[in-house]
C-alpha atoms as a PDB file:
ATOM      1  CA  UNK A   1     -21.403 -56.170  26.501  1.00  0.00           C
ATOM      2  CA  UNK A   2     -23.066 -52.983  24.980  1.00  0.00           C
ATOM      3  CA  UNK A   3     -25.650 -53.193  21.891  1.00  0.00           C
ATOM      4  CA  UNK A   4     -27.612 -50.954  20.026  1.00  0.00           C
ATOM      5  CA  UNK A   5     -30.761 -51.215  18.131  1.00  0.00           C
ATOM      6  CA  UNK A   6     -33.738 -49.612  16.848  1.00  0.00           C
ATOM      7  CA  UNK A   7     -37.095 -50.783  16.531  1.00  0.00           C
ATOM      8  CA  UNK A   8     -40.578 -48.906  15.279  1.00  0.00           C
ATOM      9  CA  UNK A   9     -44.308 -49.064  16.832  1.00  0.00           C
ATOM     10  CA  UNK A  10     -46.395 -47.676  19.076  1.00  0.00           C
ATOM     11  CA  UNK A  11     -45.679 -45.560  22.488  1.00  0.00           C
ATOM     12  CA  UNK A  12     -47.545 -48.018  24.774  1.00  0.00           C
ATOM     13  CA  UNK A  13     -45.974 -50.995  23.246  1.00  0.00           C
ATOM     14  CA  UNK A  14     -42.394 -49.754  23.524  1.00  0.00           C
ATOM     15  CA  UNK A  15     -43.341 -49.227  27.040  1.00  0.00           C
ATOM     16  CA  UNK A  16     -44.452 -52.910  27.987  1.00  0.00           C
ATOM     17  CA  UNK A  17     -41.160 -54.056  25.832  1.00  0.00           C
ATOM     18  CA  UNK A  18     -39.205 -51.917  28.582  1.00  0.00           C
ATOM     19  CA  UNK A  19     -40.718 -53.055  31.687  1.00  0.00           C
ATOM     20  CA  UNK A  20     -40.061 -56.685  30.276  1.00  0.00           C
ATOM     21  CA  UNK A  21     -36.129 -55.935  30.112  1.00  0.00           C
ATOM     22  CA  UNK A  22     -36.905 -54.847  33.876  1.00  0.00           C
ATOM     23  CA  UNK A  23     -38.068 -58.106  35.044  1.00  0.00           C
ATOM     24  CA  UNK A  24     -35.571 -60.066  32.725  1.00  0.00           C
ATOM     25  CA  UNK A  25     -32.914 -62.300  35.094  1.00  0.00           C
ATOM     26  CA  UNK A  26     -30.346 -60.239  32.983  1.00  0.00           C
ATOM     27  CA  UNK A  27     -28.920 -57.233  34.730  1.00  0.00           C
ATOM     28  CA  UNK A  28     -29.177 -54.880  32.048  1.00  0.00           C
ATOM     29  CA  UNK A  29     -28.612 -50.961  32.203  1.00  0.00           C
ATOM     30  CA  UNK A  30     -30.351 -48.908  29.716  1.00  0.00           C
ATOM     31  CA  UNK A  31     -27.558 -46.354  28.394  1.00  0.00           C
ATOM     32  CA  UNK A  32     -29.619 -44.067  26.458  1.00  0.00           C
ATOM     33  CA  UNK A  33     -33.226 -43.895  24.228  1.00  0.00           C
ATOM     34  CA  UNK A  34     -33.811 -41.551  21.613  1.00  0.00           C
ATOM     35  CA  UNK A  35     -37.160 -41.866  18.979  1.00  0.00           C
ATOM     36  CA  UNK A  36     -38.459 -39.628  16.204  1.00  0.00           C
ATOM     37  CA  UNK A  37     -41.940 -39.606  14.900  1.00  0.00           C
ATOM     38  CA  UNK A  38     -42.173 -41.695  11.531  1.00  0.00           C
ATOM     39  CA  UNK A  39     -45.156 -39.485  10.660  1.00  0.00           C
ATOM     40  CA  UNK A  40     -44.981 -37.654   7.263  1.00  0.00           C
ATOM     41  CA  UNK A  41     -47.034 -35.066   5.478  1.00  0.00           C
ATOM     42  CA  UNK A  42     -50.133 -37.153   3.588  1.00  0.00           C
ATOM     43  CA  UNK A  43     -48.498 -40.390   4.975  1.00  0.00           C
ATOM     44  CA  UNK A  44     -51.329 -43.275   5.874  1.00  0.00           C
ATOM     45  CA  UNK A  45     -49.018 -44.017   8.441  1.00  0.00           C
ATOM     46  CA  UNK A  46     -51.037 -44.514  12.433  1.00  0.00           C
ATOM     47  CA  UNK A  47     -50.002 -41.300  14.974  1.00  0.00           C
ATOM     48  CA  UNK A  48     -48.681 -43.419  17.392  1.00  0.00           C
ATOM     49  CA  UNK A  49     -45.886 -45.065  15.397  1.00  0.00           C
ATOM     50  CA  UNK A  50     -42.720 -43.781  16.828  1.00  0.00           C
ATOM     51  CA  UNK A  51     -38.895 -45.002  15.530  1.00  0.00           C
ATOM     52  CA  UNK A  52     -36.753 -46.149  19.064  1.00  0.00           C
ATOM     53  CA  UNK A  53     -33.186 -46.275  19.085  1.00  0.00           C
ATOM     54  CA  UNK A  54     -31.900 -47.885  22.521  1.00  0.00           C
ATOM     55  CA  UNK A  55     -28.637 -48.850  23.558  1.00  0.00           C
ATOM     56  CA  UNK A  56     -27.783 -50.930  26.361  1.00  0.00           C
ATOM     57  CA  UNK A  57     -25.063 -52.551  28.654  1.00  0.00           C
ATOM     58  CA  UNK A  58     -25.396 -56.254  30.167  1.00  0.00           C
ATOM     59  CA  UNK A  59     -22.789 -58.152  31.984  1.00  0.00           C
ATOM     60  CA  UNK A  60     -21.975 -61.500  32.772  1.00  0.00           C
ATOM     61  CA  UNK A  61     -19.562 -63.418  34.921  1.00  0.00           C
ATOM     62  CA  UNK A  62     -16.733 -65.187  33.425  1.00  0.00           C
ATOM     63  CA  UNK A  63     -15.607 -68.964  34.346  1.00  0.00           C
ATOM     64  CA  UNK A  64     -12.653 -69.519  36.347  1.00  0.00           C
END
């Protein structure tokens, strides 16, 4: 099953969300990670807010 999504926040935060998919019971493979800074000219927006888009891959087993 692959999914995409995106989410917004700080670099350290993203971080701790990833190493909580790592100790998930899930096997899940991390396809790909892209982000962009949400920062614009005159913006009150914080430095550290980044946009993430992550897609992933999880499997399952099916019933017999």
């Amino acid at each position: 099953f692959e999914l995409s999504f995106s989410t917004e926040g700080g670099y350290s935060n993203f971080v701790n969300f990833i190493s909580n998919l790592e100790r998930s019971l899930r096997i899940i493979d991390i396809e790909s990670v892209s982000f962009s800074s949400n920062e614009q000219p005159g913006a009150l927006v914080p430095k550290d807010n980044y946009k993430y888009d992550v897609k992933i891959k999880t499997y399952w087993l099916k019933k017999k």
